[in-house]
Protein backbone atom coordinates (compact mmCIF):
# COMPACT_ATOMS: atom_id res chain seq x y z
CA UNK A 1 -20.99 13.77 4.01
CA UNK A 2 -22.60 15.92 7.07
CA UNK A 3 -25.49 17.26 6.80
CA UNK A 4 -25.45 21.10 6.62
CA UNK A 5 -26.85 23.13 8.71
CA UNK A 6 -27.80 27.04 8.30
CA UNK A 7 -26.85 29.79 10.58
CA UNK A 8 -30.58 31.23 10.39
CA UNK A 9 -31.89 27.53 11.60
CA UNK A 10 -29.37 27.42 14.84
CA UNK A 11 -30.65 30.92 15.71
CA UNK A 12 -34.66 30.15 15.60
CA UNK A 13 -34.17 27.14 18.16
CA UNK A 14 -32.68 29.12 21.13
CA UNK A 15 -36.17 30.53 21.26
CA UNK A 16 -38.29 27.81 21.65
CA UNK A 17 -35.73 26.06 23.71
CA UNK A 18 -36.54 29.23 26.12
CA UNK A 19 -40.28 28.41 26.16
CA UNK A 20 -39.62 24.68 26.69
CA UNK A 21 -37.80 25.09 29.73
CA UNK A 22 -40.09 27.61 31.19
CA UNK A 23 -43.09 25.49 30.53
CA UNK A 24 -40.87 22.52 32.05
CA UNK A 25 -39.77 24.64 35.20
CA UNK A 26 -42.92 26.42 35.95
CA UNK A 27 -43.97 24.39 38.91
CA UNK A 28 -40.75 25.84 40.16
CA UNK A 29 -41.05 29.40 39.19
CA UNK A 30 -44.83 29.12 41.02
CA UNK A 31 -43.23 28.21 44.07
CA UNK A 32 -40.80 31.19 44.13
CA UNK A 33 -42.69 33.76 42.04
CA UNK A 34 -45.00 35.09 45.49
CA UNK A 35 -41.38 35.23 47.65
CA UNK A 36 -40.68 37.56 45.10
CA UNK A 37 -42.75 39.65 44.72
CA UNK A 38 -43.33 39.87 48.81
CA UNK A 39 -39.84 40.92 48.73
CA UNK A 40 -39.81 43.23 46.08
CA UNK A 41 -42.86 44.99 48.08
CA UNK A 42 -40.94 44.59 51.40
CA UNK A 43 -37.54 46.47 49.47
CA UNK A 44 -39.26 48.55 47.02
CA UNK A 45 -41.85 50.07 49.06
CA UNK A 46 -39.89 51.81 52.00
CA UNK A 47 -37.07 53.15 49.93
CA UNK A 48 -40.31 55.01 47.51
CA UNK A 49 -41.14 56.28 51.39
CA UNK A 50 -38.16 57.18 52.10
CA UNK A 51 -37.38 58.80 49.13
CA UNK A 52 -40.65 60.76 49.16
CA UNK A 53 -39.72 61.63 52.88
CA UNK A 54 -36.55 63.43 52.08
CA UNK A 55 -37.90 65.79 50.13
CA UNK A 56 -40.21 67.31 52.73
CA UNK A 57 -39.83 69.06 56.26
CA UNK A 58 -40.69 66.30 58.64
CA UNK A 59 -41.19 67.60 62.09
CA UNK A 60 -43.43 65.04 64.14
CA UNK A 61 -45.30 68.20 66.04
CA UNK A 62 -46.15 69.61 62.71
CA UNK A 63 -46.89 66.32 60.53
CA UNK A 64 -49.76 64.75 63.35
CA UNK A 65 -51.12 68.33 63.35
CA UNK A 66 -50.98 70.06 59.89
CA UNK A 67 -49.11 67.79 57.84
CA UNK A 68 -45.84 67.72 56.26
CA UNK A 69 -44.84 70.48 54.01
CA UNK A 70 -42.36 69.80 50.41
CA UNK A 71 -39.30 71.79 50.49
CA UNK A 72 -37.59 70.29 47.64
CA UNK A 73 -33.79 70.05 47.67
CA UNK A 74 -33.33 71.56 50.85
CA UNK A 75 -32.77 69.38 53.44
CA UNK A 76 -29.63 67.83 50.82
CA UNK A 77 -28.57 71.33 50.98
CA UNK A 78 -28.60 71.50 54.78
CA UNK A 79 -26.50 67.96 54.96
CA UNK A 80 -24.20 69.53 52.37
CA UNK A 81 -23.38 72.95 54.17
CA UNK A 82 -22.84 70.99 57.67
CA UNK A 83 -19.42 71.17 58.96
CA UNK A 84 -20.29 67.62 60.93
């Protein structure tokens, strides 16, 4: 006769399993972990810019002398109204 195994008992390994190979791997994961998080600065960082950017009037005459002003959803409205 086979021994029987519970449901509950198959579910509790897959965690630990998890932990096991992280703790086997983690050599690994140290070697890529600082690639990404270089790229994730290198991605994330100029679309926040950019983002931030559209939503204010960005004239170079006026930004190096008074700064750049907010003007919300305008400059989406201007792309949307142009014929071009």
């Amino acid at each position: 006769m086979e021994p029987q195994v519970r449901i509950a008992d198959l579910q509790r390994s897959s965690a630990p399993a998890f932990w096991v190979a992280l703790k086997k791997n983690r050599v690994a994961y140290a070697f890529v972990l600082p690639a990404l998080i270089v790229v994730g600065i290198v991605i994330i960082y100029p679309l926040f810019e950019v983002v931030i950017t559209s939503f204010q009037r960005y004239n170079l005459l006026e930004v190096l002398t008074k700064g750049s002003s907010y003007i919300g959803l305008s400059n989406y409205v201007e792309i949307l109204k142009d014929p071009e």
